[in-house]
PDB file of N, CA and C in Angstrom:
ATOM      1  N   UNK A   1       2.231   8.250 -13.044  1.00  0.00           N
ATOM      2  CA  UNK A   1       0.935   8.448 -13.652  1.00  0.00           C
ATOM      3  C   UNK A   1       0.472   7.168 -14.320  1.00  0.00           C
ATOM      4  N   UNK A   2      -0.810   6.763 -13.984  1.00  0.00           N
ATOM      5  CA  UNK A   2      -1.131   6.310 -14.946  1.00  0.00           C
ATOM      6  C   UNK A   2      -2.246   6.113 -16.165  1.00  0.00           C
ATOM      7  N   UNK A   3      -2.187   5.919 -16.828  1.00  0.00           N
ATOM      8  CA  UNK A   3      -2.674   6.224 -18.047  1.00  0.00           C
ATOM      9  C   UNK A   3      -3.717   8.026 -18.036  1.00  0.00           C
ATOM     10  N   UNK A   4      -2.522   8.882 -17.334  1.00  0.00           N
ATOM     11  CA  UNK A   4      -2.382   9.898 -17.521  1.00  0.00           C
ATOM     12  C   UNK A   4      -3.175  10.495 -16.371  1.00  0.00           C
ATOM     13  N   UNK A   5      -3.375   9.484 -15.569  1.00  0.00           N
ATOM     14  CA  UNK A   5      -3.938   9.625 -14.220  1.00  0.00           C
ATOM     15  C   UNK A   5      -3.267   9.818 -13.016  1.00  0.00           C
ATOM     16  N   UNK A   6      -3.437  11.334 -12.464  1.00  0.00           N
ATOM     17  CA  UNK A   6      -2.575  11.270 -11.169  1.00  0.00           C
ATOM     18  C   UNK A   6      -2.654  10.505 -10.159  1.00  0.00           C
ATOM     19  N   UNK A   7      -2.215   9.717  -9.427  1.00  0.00           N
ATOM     20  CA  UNK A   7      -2.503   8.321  -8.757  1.00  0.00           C
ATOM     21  C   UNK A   7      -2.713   8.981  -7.400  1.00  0.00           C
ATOM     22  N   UNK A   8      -2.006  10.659  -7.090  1.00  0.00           N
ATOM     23  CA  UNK A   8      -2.501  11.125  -5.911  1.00  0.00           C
ATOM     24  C   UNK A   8      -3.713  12.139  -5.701  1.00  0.00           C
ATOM     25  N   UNK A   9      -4.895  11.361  -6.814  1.00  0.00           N
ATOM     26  CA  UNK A   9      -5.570  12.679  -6.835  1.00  0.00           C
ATOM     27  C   UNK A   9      -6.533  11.426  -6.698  1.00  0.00           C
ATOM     28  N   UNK A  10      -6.100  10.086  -5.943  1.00  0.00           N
ATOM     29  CA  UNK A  10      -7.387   9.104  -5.391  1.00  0.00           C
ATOM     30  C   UNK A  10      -7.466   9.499  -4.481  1.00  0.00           C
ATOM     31  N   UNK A  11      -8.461   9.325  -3.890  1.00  0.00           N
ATOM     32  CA  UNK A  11      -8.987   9.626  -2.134  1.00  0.00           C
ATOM     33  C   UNK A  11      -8.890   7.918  -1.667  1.00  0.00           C
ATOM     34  N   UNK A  12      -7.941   8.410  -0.424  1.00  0.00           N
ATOM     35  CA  UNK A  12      -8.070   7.023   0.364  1.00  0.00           C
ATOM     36  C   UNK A  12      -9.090   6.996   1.309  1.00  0.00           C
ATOM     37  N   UNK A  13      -9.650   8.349   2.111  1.00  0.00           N
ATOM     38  CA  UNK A  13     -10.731   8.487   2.968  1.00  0.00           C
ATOM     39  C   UNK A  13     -11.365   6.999   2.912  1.00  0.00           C
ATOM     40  N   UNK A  14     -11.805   6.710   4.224  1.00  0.00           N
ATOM     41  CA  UNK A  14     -12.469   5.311   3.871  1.00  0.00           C
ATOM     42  C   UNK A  14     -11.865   3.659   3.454  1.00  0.00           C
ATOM     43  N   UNK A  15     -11.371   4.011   2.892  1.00  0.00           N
ATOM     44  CA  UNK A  15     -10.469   2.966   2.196  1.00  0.00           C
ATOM     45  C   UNK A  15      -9.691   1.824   3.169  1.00  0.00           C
ATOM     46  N   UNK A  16     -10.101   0.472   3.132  1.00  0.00           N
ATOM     47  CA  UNK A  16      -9.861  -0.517   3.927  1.00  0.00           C
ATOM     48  C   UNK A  16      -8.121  -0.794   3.694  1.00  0.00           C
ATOM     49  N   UNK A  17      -7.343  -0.585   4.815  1.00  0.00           N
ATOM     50  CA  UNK A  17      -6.054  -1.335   4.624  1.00  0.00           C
ATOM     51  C   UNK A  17      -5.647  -2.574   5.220  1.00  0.00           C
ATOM     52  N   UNK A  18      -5.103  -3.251   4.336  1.00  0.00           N
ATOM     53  CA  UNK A  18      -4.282  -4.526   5.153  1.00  0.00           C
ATOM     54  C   UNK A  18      -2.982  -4.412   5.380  1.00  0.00           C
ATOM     55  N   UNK A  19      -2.579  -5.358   6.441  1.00  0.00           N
ATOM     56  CA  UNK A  19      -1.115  -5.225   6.922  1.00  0.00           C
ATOM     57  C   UNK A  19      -0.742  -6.480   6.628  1.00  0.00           C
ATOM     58  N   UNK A  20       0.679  -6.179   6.266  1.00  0.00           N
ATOM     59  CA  UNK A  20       2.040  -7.042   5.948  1.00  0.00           C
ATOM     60  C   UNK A  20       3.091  -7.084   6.667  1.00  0.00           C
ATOM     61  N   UNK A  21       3.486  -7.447   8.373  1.00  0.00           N
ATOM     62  CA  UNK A  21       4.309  -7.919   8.682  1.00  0.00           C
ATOM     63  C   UNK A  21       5.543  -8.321   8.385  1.00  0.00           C
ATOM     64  N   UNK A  22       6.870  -7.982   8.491  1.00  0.00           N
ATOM     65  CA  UNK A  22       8.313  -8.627   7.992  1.00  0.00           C
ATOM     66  C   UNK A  22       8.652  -9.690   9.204  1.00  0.00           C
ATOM     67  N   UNK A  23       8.514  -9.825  10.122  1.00  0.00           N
ATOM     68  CA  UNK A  23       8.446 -10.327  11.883  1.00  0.00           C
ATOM     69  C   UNK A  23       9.413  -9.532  12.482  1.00  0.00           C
ATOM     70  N   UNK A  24      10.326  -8.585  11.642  1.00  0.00           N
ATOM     71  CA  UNK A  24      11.418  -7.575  12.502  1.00  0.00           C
ATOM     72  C   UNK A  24      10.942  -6.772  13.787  1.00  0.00           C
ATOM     73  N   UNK A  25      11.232  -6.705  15.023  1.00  0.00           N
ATOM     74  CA  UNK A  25      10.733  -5.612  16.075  1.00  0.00           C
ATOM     75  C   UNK A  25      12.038  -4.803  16.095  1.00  0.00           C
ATOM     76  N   UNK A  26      11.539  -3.799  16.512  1.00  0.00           N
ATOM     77  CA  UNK A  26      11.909  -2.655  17.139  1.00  0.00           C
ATOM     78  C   UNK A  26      11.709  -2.118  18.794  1.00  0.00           C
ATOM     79  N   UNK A  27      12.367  -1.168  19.188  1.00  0.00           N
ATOM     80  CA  UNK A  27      11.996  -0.874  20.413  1.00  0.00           C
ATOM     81  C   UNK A  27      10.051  -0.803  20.826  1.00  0.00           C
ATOM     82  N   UNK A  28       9.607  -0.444  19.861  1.00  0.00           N
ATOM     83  CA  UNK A  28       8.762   0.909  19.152  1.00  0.00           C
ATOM     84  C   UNK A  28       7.398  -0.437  19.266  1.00  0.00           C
ATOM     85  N   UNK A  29       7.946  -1.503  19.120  1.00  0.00           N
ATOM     86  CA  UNK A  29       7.031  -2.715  18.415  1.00  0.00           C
ATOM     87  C   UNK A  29       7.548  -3.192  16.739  1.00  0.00           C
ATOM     88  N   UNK A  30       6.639  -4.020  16.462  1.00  0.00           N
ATOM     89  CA  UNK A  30       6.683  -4.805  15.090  1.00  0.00           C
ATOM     90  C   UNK A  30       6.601  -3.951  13.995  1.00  0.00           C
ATOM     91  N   UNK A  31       7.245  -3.690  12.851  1.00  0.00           N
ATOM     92  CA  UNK A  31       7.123  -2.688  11.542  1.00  0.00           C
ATOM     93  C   UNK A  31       5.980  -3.705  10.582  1.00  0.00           C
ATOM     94  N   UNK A  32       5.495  -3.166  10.129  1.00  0.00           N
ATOM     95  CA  UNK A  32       4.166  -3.819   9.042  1.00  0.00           C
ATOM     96  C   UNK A  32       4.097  -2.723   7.950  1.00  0.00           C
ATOM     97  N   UNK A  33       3.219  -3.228   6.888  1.00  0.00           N
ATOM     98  CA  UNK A  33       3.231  -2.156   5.655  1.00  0.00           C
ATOM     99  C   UNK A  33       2.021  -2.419   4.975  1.00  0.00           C
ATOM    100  N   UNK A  34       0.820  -1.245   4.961  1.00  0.00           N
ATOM    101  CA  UNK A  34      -0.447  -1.194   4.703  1.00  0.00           C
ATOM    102  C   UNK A  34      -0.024  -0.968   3.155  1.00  0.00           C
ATOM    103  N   UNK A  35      -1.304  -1.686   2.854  1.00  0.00           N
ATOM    104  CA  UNK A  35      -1.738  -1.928   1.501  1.00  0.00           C
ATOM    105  C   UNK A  35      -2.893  -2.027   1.061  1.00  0.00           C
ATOM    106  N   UNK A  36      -3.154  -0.965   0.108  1.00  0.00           N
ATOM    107  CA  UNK A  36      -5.208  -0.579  -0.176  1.00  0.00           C
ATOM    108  C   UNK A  36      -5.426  -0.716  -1.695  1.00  0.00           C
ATOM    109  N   UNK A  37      -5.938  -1.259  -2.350  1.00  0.00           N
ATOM    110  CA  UNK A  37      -6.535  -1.265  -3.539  1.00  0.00           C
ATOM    111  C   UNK A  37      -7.502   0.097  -3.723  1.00  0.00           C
ATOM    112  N   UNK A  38      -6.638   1.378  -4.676  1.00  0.00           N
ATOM    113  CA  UNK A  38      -7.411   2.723  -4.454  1.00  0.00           C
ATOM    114  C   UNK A  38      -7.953   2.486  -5.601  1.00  0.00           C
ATOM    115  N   UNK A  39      -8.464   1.812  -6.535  1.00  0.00           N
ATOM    116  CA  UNK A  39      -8.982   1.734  -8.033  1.00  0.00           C
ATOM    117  C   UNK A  39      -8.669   0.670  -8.831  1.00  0.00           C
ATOM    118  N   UNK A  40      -8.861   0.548 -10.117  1.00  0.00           N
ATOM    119  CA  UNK A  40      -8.612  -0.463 -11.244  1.00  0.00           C
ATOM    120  C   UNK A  40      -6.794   0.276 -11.318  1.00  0.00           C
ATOM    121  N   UNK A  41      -6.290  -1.443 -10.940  1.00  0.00           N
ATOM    122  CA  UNK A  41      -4.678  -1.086 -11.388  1.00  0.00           C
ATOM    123  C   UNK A  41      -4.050   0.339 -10.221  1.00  0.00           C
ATOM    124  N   UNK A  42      -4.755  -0.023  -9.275  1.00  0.00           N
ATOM    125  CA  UNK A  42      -3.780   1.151  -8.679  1.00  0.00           C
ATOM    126  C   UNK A  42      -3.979   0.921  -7.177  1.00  0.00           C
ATOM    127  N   UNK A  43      -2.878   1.124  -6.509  1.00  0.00           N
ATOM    128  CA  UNK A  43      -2.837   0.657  -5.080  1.00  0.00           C
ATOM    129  C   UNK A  43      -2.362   2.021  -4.332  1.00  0.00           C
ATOM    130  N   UNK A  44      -2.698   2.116  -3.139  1.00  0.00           N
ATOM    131  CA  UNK A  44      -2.007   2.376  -1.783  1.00  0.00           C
ATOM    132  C   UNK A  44      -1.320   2.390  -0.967  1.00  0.00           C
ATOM    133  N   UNK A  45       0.265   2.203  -0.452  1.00  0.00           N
ATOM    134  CA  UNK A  45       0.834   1.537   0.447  1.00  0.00           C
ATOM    135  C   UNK A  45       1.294   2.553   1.478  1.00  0.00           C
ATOM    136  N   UNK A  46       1.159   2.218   2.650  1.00  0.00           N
ATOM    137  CA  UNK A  46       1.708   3.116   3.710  1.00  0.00           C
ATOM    138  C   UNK A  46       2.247   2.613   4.595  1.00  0.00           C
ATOM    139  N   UNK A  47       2.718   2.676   5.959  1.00  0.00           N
ATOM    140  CA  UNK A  47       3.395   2.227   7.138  1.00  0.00           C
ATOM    141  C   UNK A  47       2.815   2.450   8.398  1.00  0.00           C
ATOM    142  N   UNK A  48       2.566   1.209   8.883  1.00  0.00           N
ATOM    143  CA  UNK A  48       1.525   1.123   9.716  1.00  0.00           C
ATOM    144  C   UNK A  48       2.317   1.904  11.415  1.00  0.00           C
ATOM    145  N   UNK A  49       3.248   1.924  11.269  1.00  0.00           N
ATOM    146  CA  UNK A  49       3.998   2.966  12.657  1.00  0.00           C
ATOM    147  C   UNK A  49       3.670   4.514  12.108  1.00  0.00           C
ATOM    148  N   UNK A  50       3.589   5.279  10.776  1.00  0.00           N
ATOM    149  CA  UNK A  50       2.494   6.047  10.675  1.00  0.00           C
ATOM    150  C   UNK A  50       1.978   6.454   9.601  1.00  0.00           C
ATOM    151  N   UNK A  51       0.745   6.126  10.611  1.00  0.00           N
ATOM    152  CA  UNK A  51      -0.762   6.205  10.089  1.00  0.00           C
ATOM    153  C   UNK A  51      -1.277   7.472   9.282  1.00  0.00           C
ATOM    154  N   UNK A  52      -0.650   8.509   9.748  1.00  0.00           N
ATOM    155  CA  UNK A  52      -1.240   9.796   9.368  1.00  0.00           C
ATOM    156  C   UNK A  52      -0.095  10.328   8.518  1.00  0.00           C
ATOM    157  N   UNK A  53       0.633   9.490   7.956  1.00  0.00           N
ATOM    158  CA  UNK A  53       1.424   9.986   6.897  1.00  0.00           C
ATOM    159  C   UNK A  53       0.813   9.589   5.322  1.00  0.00           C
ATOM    160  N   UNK A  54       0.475  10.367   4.295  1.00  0.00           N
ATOM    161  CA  UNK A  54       0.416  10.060   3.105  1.00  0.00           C
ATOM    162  C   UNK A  54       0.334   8.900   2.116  1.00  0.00           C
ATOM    163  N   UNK A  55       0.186   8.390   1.879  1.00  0.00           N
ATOM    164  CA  UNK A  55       0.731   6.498   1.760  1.00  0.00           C
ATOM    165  C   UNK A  55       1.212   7.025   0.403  1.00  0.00           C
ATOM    166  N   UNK A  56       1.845   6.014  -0.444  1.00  0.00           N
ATOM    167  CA  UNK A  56       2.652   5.796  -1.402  1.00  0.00           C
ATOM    168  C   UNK A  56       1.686   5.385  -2.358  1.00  0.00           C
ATOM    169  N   UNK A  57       1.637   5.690  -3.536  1.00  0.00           N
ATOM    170  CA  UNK A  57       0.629   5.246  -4.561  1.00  0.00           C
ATOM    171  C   UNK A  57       1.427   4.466  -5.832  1.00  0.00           C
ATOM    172  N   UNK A  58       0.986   3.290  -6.386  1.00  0.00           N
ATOM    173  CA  UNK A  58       1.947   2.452  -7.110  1.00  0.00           C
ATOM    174  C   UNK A  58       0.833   1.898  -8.286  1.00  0.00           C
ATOM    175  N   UNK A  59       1.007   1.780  -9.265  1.00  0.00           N
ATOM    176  CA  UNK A  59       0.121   0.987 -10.352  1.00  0.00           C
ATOM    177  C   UNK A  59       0.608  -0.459 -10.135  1.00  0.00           C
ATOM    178  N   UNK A  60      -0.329  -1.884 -10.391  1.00  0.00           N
ATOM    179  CA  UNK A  60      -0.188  -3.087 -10.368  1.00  0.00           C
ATOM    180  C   UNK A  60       1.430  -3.539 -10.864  1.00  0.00           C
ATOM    181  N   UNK A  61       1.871  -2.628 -12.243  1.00  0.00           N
ATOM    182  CA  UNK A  61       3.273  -3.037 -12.366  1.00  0.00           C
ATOM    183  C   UNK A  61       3.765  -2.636 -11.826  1.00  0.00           C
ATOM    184  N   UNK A  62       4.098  -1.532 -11.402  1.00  0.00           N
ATOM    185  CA  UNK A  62       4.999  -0.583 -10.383  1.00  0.00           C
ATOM    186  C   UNK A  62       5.185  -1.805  -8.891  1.00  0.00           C
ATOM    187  N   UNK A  63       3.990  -2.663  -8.416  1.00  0.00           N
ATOM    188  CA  UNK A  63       4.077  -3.024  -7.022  1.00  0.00           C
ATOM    189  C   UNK A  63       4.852  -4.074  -7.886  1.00  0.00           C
ATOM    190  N   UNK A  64       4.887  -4.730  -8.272  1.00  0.00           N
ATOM    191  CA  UNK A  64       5.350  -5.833  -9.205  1.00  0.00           C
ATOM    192  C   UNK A  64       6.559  -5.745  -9.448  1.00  0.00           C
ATOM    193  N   UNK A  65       7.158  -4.631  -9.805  1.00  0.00           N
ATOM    194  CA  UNK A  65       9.028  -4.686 -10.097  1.00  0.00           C
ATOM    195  C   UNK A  65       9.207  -4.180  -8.768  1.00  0.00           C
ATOM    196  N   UNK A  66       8.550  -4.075  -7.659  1.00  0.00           N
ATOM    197  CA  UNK A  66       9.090  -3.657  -6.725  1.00  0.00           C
ATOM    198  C   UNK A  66       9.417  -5.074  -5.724  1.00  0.00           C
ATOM    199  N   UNK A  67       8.565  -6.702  -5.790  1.00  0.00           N
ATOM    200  CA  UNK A  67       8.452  -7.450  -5.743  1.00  0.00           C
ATOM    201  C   UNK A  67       7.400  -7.615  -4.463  1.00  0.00           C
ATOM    202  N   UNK A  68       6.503  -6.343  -4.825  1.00  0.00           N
ATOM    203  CA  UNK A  68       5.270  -6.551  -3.736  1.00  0.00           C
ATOM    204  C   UNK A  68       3.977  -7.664  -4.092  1.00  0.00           C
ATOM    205  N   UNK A  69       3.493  -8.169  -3.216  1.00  0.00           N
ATOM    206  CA  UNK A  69       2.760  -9.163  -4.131  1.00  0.00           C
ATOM    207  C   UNK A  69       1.223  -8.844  -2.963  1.00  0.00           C
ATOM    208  N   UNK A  70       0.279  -8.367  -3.805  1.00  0.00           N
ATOM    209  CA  UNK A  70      -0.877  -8.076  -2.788  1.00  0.00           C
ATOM    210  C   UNK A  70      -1.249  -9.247  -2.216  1.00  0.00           C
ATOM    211  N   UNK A  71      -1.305 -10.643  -2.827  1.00  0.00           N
ATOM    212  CA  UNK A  71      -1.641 -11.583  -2.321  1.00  0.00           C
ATOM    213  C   UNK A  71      -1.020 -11.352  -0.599  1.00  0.00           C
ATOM    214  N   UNK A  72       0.153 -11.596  -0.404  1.00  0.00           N
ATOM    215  CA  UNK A  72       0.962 -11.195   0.874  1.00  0.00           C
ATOM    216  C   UNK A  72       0.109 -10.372   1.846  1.00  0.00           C
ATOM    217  N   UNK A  73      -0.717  -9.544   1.479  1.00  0.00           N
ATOM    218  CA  UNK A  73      -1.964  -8.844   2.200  1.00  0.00           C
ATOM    219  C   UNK A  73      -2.888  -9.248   1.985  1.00  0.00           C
ATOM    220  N   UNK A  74      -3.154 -10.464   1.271  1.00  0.00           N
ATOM    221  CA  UNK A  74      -4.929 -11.195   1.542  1.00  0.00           C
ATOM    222  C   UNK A  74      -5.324 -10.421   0.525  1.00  0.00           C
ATOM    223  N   UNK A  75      -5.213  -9.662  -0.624  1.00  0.00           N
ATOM    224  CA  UNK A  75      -5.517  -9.111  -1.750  1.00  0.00           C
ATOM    225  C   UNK A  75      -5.627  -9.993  -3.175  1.00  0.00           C
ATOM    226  N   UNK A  76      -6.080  -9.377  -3.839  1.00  0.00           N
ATOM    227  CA  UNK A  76      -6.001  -9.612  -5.131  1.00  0.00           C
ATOM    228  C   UNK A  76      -5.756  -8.847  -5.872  1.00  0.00           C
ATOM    229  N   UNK A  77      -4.740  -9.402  -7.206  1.00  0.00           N
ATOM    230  CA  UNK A  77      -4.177  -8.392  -7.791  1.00  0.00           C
ATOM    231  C   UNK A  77      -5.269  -8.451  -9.542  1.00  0.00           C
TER     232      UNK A  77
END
């Protein structure tokens, strides 16, 4: 939560994602990891092999001890 805000009660509908590449392949193709700015201080992240799964919701510190850096997606943090 943050600041007492459920972080899954943003709507991503709409919502532009970028991809982050590791260069690892798979049978399957290349793994990448979407990343959306859903508000002030609060992000998006999902997996671009799938799309129609839920994405992960993280506040600016949360991506931060995780050692995600939006820049890495052409973002700003």
């Amino acid at each position: 939560m943050q600041n007492g805000i459920d972080l899954y009660t943003r709507n991503t509908t709409g919502v532009e994602f970028s991809r982050a590449c590791g260069g690892n392949t798979h049978p399957d193709g290349e793994s990448c990891v979407t990343l959306a700015r859903i508000g002030a201080n609060a992000w998006a992240l999902g997996d671009s092999k799938r799309p129609g799964m839920e994405p992960l919701r993280f506040t600016t510190a949360e991506l931060d001890a995780a050692g995600i850096d939006p820049a890495r997606f052409g973002l700003s943090a």
